[in-house]
PDB file of N, CA and C in Angstrom:
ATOM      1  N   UNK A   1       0.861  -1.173   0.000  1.00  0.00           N
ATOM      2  CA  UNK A   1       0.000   0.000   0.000  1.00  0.00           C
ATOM      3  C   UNK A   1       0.902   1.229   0.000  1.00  0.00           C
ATOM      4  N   UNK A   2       0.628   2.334  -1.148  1.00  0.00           N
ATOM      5  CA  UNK A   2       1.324   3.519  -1.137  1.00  0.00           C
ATOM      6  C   UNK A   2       0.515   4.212  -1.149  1.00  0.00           C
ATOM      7  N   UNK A   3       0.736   5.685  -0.491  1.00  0.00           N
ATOM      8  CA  UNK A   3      -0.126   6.916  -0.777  1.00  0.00           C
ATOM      9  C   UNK A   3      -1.517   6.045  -1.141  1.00  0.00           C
ATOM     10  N   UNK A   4      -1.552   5.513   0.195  1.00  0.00           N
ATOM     11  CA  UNK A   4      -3.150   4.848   0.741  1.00  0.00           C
ATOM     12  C   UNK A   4      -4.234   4.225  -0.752  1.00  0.00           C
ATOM     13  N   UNK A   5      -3.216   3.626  -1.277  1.00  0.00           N
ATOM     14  CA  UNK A   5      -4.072   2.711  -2.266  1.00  0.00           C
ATOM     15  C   UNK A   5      -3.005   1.392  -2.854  1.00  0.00           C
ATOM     16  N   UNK A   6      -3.709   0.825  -2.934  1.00  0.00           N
ATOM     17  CA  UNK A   6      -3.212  -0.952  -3.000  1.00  0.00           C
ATOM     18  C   UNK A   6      -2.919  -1.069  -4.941  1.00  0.00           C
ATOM     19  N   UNK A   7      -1.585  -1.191  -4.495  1.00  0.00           N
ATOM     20  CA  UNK A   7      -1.179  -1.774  -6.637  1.00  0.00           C
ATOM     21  C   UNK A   7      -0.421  -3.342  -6.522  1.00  0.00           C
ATOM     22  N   UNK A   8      -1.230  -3.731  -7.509  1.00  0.00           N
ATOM     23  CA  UNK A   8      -0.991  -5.417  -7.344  1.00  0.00           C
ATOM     24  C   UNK A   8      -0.844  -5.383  -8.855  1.00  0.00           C
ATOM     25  N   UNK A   9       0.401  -6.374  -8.698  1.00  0.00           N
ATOM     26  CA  UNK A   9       1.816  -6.427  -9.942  1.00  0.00           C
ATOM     27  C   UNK A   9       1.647  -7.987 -10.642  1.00  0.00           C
ATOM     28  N   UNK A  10       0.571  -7.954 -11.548  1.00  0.00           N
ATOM     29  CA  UNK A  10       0.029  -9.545 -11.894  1.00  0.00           C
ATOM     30  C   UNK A  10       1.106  -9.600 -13.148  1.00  0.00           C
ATOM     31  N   UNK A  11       1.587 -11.011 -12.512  1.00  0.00           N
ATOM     32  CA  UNK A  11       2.386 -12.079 -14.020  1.00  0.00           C
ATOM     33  C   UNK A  11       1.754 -13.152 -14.427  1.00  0.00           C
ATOM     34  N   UNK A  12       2.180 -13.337 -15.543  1.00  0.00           N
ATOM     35  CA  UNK A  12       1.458 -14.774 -16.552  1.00  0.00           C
ATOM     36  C   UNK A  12       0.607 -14.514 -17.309  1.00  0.00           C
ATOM     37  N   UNK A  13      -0.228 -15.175 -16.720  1.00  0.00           N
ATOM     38  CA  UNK A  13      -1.246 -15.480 -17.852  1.00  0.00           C
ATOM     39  C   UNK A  13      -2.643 -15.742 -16.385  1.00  0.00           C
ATOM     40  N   UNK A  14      -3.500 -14.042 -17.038  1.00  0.00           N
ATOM     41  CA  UNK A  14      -5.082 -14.622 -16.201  1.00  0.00           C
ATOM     42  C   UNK A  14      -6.005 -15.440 -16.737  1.00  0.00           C
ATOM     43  N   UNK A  15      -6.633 -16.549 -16.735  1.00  0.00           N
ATOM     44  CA  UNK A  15      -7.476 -17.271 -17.233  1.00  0.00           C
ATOM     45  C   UNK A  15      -8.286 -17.958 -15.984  1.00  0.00           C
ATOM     46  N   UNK A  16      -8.714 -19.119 -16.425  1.00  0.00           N
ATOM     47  CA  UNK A  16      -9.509 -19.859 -15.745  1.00  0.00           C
ATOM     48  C   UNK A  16      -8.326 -20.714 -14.822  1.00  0.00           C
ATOM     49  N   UNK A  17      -7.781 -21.089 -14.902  1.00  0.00           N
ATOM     50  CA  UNK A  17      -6.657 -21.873 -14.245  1.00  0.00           C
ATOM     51  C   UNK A  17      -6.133 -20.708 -12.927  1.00  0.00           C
ATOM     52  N   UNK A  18      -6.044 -19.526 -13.099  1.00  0.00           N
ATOM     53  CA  UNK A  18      -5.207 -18.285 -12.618  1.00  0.00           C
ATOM     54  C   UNK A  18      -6.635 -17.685 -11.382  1.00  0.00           C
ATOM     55  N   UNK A  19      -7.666 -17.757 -12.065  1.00  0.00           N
ATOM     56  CA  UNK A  19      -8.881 -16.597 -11.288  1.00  0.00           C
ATOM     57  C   UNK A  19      -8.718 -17.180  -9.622  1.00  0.00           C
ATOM     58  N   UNK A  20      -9.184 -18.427  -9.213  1.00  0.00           N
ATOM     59  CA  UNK A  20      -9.504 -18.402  -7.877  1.00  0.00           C
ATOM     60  C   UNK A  20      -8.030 -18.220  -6.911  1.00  0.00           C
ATOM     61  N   UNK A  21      -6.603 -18.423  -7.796  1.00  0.00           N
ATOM     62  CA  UNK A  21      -5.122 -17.761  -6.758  1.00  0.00           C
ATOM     63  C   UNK A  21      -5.529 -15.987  -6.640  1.00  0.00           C
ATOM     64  N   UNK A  22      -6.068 -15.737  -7.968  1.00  0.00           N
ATOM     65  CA  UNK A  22      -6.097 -14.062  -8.103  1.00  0.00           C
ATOM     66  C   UNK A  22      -7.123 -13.789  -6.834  1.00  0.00           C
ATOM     67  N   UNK A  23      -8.622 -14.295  -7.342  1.00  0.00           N
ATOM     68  CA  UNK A  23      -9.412 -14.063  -5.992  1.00  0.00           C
ATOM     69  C   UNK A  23      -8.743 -14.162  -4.646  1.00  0.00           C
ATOM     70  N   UNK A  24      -7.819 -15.062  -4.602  1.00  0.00           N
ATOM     71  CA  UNK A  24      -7.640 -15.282  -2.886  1.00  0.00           C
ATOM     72  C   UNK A  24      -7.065 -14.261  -2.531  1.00  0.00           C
ATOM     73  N   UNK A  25      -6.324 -13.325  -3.349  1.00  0.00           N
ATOM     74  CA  UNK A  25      -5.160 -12.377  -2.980  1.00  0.00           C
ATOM     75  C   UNK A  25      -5.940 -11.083  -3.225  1.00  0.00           C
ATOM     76  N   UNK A  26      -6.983 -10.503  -4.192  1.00  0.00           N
ATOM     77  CA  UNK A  26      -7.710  -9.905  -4.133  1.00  0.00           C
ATOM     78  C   UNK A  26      -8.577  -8.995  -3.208  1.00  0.00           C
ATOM     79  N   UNK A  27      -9.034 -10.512  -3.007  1.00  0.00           N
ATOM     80  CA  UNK A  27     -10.867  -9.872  -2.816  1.00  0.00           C
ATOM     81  C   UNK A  27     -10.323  -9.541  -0.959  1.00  0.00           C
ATOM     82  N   UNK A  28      -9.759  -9.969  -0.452  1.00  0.00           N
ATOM     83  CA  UNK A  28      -9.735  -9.338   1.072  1.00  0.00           C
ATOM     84  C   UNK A  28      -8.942  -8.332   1.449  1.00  0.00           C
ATOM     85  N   UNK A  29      -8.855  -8.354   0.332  1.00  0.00           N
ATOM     86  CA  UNK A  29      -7.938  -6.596  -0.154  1.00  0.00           C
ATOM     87  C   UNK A  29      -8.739  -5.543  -0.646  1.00  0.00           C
ATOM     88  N   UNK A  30     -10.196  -5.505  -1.468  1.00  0.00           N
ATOM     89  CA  UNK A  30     -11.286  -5.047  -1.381  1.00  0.00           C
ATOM     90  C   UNK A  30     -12.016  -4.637  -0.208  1.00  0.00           C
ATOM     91  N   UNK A  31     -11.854  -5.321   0.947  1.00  0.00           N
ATOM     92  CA  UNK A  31     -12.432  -4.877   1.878  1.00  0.00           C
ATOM     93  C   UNK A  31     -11.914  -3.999   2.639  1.00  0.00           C
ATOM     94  N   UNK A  32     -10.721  -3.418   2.029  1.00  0.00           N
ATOM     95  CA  UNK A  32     -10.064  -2.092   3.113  1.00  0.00           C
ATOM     96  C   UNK A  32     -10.236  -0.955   2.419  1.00  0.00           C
ATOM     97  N   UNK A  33     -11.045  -0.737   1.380  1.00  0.00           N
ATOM     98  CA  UNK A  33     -11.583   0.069   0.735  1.00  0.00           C
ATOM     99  C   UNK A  33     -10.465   1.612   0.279  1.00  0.00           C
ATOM    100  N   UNK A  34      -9.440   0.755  -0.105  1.00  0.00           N
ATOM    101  CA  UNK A  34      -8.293   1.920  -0.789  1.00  0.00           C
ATOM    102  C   UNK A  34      -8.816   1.517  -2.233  1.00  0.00           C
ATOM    103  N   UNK A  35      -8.855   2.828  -3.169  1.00  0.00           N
ATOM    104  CA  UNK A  35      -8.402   2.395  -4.614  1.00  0.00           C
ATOM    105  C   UNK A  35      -7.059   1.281  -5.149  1.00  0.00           C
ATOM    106  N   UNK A  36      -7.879   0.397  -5.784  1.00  0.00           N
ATOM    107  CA  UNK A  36      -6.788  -0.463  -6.477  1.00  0.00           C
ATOM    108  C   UNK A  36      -6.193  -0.103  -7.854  1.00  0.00           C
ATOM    109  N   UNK A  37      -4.727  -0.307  -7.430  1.00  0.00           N
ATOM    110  CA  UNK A  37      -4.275  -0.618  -9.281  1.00  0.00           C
ATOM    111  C   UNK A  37      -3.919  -1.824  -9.249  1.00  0.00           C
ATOM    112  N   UNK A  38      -3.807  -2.038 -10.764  1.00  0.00           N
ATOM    113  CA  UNK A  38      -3.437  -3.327 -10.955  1.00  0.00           C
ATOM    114  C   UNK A  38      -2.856  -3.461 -11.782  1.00  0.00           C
ATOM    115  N   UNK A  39      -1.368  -3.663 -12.030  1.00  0.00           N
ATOM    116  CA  UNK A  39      -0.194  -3.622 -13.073  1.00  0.00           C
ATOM    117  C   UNK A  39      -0.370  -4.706 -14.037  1.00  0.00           C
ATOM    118  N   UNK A  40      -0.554  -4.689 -15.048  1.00  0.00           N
ATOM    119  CA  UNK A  40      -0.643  -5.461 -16.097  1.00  0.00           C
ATOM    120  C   UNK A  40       0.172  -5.673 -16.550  1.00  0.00           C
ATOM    121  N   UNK A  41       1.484  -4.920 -16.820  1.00  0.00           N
ATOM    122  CA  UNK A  41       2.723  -5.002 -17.850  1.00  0.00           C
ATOM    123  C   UNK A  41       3.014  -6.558 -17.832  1.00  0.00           C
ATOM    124  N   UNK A  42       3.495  -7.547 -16.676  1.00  0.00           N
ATOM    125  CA  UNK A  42       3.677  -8.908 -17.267  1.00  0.00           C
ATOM    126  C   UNK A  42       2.808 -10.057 -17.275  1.00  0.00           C
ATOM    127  N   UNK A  43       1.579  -9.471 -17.695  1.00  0.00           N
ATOM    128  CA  UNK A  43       0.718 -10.190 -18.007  1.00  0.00           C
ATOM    129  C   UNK A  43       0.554 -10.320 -19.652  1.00  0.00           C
ATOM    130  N   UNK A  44       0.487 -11.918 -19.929  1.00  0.00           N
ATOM    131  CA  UNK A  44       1.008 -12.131 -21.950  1.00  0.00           C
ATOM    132  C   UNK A  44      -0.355 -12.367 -22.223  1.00  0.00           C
ATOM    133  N   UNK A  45      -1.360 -12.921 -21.600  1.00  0.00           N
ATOM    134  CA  UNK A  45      -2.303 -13.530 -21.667  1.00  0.00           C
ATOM    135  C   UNK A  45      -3.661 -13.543 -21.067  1.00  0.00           C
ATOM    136  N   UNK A  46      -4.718 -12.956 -21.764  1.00  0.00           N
ATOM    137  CA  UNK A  46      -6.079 -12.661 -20.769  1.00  0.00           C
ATOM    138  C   UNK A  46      -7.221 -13.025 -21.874  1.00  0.00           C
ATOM    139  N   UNK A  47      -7.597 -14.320 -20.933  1.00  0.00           N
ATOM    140  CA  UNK A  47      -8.509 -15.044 -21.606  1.00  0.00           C
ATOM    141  C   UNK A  47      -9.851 -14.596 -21.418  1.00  0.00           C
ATOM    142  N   UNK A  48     -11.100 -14.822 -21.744  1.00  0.00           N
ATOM    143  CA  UNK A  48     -12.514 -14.535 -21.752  1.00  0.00           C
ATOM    144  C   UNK A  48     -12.262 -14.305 -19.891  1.00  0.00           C
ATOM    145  N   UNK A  49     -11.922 -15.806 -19.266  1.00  0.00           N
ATOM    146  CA  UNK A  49     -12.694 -15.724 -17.904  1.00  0.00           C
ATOM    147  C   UNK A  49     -11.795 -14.388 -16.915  1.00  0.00           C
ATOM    148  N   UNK A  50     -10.451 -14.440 -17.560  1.00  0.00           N
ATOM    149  CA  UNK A  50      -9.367 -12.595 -17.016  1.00  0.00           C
ATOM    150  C   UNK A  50     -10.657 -12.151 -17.228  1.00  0.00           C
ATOM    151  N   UNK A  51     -10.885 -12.390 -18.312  1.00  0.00           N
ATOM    152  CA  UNK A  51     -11.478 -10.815 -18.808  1.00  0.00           C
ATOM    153  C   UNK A  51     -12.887 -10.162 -17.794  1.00  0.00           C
ATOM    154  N   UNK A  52     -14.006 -11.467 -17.471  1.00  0.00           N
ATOM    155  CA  UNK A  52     -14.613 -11.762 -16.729  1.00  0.00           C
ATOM    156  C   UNK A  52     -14.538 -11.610 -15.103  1.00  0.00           C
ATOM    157  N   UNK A  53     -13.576 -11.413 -14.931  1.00  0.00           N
ATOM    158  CA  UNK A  53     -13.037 -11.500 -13.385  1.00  0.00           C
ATOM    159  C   UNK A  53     -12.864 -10.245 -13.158  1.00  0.00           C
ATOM    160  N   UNK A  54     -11.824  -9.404 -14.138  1.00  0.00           N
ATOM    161  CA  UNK A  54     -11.642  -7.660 -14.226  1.00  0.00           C
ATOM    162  C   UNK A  54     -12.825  -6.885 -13.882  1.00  0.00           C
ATOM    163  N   UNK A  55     -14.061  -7.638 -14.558  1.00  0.00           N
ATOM    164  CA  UNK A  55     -15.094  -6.849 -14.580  1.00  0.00           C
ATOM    165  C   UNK A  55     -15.703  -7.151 -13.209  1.00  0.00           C
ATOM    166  N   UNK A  56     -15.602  -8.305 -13.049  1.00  0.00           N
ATOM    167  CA  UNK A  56     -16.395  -9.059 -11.507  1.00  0.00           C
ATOM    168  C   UNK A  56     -15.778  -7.491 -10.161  1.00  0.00           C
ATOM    169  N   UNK A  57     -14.164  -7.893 -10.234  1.00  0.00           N
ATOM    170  CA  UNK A  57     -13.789  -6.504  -9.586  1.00  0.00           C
ATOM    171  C   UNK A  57     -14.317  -5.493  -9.199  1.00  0.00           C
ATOM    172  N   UNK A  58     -14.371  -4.755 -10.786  1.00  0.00           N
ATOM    173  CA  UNK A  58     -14.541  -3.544 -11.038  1.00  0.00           C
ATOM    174  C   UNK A  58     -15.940  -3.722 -10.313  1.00  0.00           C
ATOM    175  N   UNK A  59     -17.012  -4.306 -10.518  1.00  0.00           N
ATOM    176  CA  UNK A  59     -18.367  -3.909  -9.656  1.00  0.00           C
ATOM    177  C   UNK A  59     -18.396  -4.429  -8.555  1.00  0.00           C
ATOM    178  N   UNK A  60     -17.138  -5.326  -7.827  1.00  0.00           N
ATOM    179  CA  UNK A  60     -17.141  -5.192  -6.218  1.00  0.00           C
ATOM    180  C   UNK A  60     -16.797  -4.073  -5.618  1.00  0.00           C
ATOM    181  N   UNK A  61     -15.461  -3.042  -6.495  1.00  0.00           N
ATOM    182  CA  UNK A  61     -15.046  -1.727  -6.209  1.00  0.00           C
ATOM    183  C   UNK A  61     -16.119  -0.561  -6.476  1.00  0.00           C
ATOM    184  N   UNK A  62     -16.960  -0.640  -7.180  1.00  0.00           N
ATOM    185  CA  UNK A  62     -17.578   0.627  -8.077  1.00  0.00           C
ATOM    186  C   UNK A  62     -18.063   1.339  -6.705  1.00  0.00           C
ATOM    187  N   UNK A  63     -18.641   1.368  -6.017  1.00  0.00           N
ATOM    188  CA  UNK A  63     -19.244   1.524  -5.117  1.00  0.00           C
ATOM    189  C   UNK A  63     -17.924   2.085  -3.493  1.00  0.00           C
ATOM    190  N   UNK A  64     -17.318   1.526  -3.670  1.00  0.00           N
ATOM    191  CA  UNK A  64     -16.473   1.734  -2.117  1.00  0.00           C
ATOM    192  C   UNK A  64     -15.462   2.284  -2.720  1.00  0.00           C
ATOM    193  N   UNK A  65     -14.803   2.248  -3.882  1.00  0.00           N
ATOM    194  CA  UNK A  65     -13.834   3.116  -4.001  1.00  0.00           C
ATOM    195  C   UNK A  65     -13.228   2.623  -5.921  1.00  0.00           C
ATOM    196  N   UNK A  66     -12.206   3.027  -6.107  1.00  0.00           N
ATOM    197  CA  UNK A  66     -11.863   2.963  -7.700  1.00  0.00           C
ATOM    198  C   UNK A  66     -10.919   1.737  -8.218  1.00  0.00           C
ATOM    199  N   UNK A  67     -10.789   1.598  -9.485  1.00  0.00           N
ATOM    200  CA  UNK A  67      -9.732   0.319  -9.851  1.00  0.00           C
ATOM    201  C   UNK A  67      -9.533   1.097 -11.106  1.00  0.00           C
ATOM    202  N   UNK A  68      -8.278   1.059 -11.261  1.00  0.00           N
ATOM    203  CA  UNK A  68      -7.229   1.421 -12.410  1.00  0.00           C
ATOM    204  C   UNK A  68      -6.488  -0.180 -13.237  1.00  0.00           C
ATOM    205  N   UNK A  69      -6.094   0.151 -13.980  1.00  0.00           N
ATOM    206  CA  UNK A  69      -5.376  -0.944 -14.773  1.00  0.00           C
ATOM    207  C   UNK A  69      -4.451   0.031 -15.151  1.00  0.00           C
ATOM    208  N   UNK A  70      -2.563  -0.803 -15.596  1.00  0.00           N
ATOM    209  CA  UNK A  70      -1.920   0.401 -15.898  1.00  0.00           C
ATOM    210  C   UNK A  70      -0.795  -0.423 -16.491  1.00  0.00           C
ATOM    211  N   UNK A  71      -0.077   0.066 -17.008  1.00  0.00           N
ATOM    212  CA  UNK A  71       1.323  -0.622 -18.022  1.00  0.00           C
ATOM    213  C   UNK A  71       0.540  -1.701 -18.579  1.00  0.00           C
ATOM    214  N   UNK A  72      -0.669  -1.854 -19.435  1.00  0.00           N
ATOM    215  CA  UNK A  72      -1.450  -3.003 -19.807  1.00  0.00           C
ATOM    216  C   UNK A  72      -0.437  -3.452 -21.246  1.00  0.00           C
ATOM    217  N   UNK A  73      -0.490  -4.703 -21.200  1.00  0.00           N
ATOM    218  CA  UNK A  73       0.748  -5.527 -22.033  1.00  0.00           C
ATOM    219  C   UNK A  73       0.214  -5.051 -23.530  1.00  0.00           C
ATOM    220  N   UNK A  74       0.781  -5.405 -24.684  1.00  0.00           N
ATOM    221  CA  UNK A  74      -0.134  -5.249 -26.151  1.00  0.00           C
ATOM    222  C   UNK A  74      -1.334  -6.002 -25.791  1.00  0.00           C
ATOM    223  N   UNK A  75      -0.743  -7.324 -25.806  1.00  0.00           N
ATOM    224  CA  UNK A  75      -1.599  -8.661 -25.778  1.00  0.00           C
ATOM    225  C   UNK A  75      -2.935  -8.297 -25.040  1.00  0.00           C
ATOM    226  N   UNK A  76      -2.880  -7.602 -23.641  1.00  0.00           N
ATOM    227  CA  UNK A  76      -3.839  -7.525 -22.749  1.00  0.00           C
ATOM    228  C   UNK A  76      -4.301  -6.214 -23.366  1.00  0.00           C
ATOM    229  N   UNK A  77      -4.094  -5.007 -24.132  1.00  0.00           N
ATOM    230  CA  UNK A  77      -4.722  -4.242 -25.116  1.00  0.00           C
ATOM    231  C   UNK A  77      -5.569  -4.739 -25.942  1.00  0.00           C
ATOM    232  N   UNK A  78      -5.198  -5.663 -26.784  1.00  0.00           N
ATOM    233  CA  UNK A  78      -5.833  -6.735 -28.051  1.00  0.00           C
ATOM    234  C   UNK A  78      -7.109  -7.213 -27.388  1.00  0.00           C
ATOM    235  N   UNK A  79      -6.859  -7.709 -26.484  1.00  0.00           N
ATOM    236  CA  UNK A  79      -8.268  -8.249 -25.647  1.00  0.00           C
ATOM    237  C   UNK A  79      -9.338  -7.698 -25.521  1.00  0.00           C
ATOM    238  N   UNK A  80      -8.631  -6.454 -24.576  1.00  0.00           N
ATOM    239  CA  UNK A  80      -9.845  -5.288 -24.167  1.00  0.00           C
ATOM    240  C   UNK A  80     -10.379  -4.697 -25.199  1.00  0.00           C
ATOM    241  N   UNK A  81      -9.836  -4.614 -26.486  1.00  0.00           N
ATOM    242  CA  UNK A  81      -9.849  -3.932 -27.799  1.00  0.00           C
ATOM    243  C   UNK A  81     -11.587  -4.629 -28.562  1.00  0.00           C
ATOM    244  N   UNK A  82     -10.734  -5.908 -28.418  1.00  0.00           N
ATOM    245  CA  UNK A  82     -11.700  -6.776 -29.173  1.00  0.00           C
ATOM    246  C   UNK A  82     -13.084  -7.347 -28.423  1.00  0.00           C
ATOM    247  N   UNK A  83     -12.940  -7.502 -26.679  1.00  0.00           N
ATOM    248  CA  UNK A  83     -14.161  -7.251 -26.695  1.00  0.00           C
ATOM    249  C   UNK A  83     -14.363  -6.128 -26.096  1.00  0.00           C
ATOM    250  N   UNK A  84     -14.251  -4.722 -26.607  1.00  0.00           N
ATOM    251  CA  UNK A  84     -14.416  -3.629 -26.287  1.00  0.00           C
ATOM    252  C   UNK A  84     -14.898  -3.189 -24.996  1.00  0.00           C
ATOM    253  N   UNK A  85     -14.010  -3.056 -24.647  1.00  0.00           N
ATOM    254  CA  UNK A  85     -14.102  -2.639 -22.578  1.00  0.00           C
ATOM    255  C   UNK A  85     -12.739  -1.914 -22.684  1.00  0.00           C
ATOM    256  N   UNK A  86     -11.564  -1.330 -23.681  1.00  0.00           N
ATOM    257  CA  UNK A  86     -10.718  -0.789 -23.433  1.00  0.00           C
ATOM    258  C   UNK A  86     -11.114   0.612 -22.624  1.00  0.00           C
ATOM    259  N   UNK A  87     -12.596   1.146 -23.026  1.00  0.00           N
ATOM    260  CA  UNK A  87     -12.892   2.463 -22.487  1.00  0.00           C
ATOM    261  C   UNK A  87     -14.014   1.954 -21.497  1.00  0.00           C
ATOM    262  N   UNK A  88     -14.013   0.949 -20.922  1.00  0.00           N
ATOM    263  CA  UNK A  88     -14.659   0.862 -20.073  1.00  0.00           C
ATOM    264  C   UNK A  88     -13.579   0.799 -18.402  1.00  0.00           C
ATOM    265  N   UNK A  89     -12.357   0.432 -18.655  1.00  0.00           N
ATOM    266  CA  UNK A  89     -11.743   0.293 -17.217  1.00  0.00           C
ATOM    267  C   UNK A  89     -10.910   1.871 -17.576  1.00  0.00           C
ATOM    268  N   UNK A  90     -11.105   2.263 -16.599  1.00  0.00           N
ATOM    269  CA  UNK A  90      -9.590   3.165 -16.236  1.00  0.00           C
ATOM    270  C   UNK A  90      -8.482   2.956 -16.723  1.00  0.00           C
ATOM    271  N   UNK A  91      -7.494   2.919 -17.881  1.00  0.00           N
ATOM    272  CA  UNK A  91      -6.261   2.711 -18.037  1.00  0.00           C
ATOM    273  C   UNK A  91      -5.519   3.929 -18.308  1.00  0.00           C
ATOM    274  N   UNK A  92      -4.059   3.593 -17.930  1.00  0.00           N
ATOM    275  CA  UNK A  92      -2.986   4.825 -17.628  1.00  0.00           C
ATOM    276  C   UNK A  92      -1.726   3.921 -18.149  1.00  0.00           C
ATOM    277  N   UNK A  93      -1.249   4.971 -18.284  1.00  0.00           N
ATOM    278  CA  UNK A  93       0.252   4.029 -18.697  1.00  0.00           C
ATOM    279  C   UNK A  93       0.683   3.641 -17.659  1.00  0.00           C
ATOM    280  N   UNK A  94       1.149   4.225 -17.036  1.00  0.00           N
ATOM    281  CA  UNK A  94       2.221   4.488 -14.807  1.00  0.00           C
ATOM    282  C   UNK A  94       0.941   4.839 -14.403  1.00  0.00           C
ATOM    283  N   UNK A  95       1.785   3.965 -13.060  1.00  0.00           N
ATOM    284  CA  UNK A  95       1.314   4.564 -12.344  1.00  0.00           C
ATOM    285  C   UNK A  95       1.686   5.861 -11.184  1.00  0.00           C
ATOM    286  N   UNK A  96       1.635   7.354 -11.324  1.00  0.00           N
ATOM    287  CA  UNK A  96       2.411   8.524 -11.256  1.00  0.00           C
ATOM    288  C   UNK A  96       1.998   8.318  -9.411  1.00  0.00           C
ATOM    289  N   UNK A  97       1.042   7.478  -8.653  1.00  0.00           N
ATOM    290  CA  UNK A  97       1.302   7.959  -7.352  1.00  0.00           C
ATOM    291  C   UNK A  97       1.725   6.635  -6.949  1.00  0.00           C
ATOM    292  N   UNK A  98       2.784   6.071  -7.099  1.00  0.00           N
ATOM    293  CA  UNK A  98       3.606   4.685  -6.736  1.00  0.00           C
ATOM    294  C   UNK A  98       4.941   5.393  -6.620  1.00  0.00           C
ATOM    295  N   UNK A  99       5.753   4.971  -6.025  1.00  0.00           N
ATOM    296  CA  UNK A  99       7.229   5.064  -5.834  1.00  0.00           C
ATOM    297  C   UNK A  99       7.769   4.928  -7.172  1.00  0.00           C
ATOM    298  N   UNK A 100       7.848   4.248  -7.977  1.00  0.00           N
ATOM    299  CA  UNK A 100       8.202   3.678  -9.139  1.00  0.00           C
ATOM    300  C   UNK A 100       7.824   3.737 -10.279  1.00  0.00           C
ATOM    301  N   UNK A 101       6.750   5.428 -10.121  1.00  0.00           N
ATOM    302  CA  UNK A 101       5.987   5.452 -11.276  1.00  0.00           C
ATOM    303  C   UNK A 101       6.841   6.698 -11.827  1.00  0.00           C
TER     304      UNK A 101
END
């Protein structure tokens, strides 16, 4: 947690195999009600159910506070592109209030 919001640094590949490790690390991190980011850069791969889960998120957050996506890979561009939700999440390149942004 920096400047009172939670950025979580996902690698691989999100799919169906990936969602319920992601949930475990997630969702009880939702309940402290900081804005989330969520670093995409080494993520190669986001299948229908990623894609599905992002959104699951986004309407556990909508309400208590915000979710960003940020350094999103090509691959994870292509996705959001094609099933058009690129202008539906928040994306940024950096993240400018992280140490490292």
């Amino acid at each position: 947690i920096v400047n009172k919001e939670i950025t979580i640094k996902i690698k691989g590949t999100m799919n169906k195999e990936t969602i319920d490790y992601f949930n475990r690390i997630v969702n009880p991190l939702i309940k402290l009600k900081f804005p989330m980011v969520f670093d995409l850069s080494q993520v190669h791969k986001l299948d229908t159910f990623g894609t599905a889960n992002l959104i699951e998120i986004y309407l556990k957050l909508k309400n208590k506070n915000t979710m960003t996506l940020i350094n999103i890979s090509n691959a994870v561009r292509n996705t959001l592109n094609i099933v058009r939700l690129s202008e539906f999440f928040e994306i940024k390149k950096t993240n400018m209030g992280s140490r490292n942004g």
